[in-house]
Structure formats: structure tokens, C-alpha cells
Protein backbone atom coordinates (compact mmCIF):
# COMPACT_ATOMS: atom_id res chain seq x y z
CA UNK A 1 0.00 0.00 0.00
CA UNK A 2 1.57 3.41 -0.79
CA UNK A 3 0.87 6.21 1.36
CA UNK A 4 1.91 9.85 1.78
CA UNK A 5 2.84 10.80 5.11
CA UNK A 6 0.96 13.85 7.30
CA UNK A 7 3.64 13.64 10.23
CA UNK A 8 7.33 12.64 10.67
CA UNK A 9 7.00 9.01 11.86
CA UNK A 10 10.72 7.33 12.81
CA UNK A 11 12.12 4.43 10.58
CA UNK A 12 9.21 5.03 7.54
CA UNK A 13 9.65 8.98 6.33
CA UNK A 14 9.32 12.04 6.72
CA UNK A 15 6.11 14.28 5.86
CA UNK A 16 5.08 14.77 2.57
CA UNK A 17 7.08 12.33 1.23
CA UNK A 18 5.22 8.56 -0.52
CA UNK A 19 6.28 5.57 0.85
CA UNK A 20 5.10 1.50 0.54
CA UNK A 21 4.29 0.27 4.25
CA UNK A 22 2.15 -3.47 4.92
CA UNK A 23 -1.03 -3.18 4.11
CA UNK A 24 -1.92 -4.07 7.80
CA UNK A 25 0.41 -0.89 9.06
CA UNK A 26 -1.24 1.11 6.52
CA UNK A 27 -4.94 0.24 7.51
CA UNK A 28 -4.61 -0.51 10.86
CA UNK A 29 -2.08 2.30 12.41
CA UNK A 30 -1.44 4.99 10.00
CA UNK A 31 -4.55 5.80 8.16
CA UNK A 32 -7.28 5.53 11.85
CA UNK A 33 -4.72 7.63 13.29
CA UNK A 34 -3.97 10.28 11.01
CA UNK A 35 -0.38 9.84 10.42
CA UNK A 36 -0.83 9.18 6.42
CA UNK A 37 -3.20 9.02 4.28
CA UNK A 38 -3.71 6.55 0.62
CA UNK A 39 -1.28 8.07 -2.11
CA UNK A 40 -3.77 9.65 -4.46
CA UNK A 41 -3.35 12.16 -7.35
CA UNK A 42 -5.30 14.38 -5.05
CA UNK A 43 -3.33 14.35 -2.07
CA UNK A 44 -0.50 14.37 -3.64
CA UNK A 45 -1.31 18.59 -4.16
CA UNK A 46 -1.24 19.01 -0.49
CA UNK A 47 1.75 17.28 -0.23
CA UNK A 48 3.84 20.11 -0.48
CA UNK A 49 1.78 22.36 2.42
CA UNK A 50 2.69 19.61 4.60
CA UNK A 51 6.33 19.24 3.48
CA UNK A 52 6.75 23.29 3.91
CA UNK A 53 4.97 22.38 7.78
CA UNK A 54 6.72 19.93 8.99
CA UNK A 55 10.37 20.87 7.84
CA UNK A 56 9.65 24.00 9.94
CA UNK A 57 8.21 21.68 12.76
CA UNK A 58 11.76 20.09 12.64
CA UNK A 59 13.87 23.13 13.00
CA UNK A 60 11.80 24.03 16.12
CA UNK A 61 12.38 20.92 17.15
CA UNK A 62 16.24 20.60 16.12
CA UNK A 63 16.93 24.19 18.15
CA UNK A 64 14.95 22.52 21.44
CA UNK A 65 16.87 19.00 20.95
CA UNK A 66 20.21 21.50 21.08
CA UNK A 67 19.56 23.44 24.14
CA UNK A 68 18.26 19.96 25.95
CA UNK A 69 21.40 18.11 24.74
CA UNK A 70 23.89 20.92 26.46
CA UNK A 71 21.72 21.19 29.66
CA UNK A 72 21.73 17.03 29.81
CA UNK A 73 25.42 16.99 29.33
CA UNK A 74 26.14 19.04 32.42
CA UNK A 75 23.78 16.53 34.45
CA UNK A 76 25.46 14.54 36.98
CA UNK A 77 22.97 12.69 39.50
CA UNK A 78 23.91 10.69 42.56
CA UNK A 79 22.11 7.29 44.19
CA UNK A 80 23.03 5.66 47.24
CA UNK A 81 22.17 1.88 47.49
CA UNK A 82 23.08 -0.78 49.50
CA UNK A 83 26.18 -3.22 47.90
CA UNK A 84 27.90 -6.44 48.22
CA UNK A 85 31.86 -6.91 48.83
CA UNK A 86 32.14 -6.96 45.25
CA UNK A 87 30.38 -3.64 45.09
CA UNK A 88 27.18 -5.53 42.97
CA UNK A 89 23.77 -3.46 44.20
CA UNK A 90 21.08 -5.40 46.07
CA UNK A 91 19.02 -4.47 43.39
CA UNK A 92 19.36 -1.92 40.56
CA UNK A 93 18.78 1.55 39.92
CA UNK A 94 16.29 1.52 36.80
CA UNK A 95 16.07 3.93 34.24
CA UNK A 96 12.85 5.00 35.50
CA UNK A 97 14.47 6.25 38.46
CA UNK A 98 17.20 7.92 36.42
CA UNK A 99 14.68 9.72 34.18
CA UNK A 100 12.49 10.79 36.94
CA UNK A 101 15.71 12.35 38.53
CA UNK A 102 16.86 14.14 35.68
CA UNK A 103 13.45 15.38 34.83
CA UNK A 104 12.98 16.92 38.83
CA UNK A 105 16.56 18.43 38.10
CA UNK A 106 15.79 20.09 34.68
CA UNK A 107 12.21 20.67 34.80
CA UNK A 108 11.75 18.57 31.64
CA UNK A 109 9.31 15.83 30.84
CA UNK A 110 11.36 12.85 28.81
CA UNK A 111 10.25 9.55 28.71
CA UNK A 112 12.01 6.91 30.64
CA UNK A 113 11.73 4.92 27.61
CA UNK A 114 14.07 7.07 26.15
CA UNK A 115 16.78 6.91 29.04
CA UNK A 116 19.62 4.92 29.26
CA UNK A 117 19.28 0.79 27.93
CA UNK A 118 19.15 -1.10 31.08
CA UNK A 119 18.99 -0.97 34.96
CA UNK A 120 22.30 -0.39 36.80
CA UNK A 121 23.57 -2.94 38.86
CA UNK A 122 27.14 -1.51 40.09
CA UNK A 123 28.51 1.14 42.46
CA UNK A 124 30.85 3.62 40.43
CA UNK A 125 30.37 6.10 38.16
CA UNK A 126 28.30 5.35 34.78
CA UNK A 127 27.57 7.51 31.27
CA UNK A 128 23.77 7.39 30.53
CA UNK A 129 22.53 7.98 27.24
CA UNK A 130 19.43 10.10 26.67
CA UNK A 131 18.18 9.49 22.96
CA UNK A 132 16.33 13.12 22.03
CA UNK A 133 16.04 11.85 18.33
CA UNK A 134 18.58 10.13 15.90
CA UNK A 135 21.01 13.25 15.47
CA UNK A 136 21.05 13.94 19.68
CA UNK A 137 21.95 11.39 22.23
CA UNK A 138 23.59 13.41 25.05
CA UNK A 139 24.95 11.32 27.72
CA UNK A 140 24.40 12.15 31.12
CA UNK A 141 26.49 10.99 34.61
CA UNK A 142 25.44 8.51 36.89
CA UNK A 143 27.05 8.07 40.43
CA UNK A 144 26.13 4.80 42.21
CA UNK A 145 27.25 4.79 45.76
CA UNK A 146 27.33 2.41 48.29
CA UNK A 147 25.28 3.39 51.29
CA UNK A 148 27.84 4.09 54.01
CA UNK A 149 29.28 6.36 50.96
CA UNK A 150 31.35 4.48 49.51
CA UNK A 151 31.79 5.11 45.74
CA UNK A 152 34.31 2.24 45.27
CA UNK A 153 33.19 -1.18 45.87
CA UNK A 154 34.17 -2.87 49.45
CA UNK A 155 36.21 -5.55 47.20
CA UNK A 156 38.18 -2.85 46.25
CA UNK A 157 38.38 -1.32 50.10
CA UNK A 158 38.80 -4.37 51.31
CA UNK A 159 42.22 -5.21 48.54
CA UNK A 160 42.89 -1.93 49.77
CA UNK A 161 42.87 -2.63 53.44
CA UNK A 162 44.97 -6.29 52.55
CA UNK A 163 47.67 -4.37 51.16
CA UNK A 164 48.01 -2.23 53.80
CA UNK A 165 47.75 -5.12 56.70
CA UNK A 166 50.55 -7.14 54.15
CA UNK A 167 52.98 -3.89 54.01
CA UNK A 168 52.85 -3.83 58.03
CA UNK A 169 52.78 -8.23 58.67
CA UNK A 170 55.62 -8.78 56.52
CA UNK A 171 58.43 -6.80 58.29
CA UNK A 172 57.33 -7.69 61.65
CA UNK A 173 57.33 -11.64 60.11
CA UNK A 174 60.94 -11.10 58.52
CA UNK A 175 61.85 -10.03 62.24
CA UNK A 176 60.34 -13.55 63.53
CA UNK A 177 62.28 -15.17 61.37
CA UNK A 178 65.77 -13.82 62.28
CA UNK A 179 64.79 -14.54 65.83
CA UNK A 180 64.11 -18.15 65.37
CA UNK A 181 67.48 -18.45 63.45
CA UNK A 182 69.23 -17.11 65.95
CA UNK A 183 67.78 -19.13 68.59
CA UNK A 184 68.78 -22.27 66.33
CA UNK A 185 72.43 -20.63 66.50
CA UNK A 186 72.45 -20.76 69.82
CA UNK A 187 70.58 -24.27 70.32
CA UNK A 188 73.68 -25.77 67.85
């Protein structure tokens, strides 16, 4: 079924321009809802009106997609959670959450669908993307901490701490053994 398109509609067209869809899609979705309508020598006239309409629908939306890319960019939001040794959450913070945080900070309204791929399940520091439309997909910062606040995982602390216990044992067990040699000295 070819149809001309009323509206920008993602991975088909653009407005005013003819394209073959299923003729399911066609009947179903884009005719009942006004998104298209059946390519006829008749609507092909107002093709152009619609063209000349939505192209300037797209610059308004290109200039708003700009200014909400920089503002995203310069987002950095921080969760505490609780965390294993290995500094895996008990649990996940979700996109929803992430979206819901961004959109209190900026005053915006954009769909958690649209934030980030999947839940995330470890403390550190992550890069979110945001995908606006094809041409912007700022990424925003994610800081996962552990709930005593922690940032690194307690693995990592606890390596940390190993080392540090290691660098003080080890002297004090090189001392042991010169004393038990010199006891054997003596024994002989």
C-alpha cells in the first residue's frame, strides 16, 4: 500500500514524502490515526503544504533537541544503594528512576523509555545515554554509591585494606624469622 505521510514518523519517512508500508500498518495504524493518508493524485497537491509544515516543525524541534542536549550533558545525578563486597547493588537503579531524577533536576518531561538501555547494577560512576532523536543522544552521569558512601566497591576497600595489613605483617614476620634463626644458632 503506498501512502503519503501527514507527520514525521521514525524508521518510515518524513512528511510529505510517498512511501510503501504493509497493508496491515497502513490500515490498521497509520490511516485511523492520522499519520498518512492513501497516495492519491489528489493528495499528492497538499503534499507540499505539509512538506513546507513539517520541515519548519523540525527546525523548532532541532533548536529545542540543542539546548536539551547541552543542559543534559552538564547533568550529573547521585544514588546511594546498599552493595555487596564486590560492590554488585542489592538491586538496581532503573532507568525510571534515572529519568524521573533528571526530569525533577531540569524541569523537563522525557520519557524513561528514552533513558539509558538497562537498569544499573554496580557502584561507580556510569555515562547514561538520553536518545532526544537520531542526530542527539547526550549522555548524562550517573554516580552509584554504596550506602555508608562508599563510591568504590568494598572488594576494592577491602584489597585496599589487605595491602596495607601485608605492608605492616611482613616486616614484623621477617623479624620472627631472624629470631628463630638465631635461637637455632644458639641451640647448635
Amino acid at each position: 500500500m503506498k501512502v503519503l505521510l501527514k507527520e514525521d514518523i521514525e524508521n518510515i519517512g518524513l512528511a510529505g514524502e510517498v512511501h510503501k508500508v504493509a497493508n496491515g500498518y497502513g490500515r490498521n495504524y497509520l490511516l485511523p490515526k492520522g499519520l498518512a493518508v492513501v497516495a492519491s493524485p489528489g493528495m499528492m497537491k497538499q503534499a507540499e503544504a505539509w512538506r513546507k509544515k513539517a520541515e519548519a516543525r523540525r527546525a523548532e524541534l532541532r533548536a529545542e533537541y540543542e539546548a536539551l542536549s547541552t543542559q543534559i550533558v552538564g547533568v550529573s545525578l547521585t544514588f546511594t544503594a546498599r552493595a555487596g563486597e564486590s560492590g554488585k547493588l542489592y538491586g538496581s537503579i532503573t532507568t525510571s528512576q534515572i529519568a524521573d531524577a533528571m526530569n525533577e533536576q531540569l524541569g523537563t518531561e522525557i520519557d524513561r523509555r528514552k533513558v539509558g538501555i538497562e537498569p544499573l547494577r554496580q557502584l561507580g560512576e556510569h555515562k547514561v545515554v538520553v536518545r532526544l532523536s537520531g542526530e542527539f543522544q547526550p549522555e548524562l552521569t550517573v554516580v552509584i554509591e554504596n550506602e555508608d558512601g562508599d563510591i568504590m566497591p568494598a572488594s576494592d576497600i577491602a584489597e585496599e585494606a589487605a595491602a596495607e595489613v601485608e605492608e605492616v605483617v611482613q616486616p614484623e614476620a621477617e623479624e620472627e624469622v631472624e629470631s628463630e634463626e638465631e635461637t637455632d644458632e644458639v641451640d647448635a
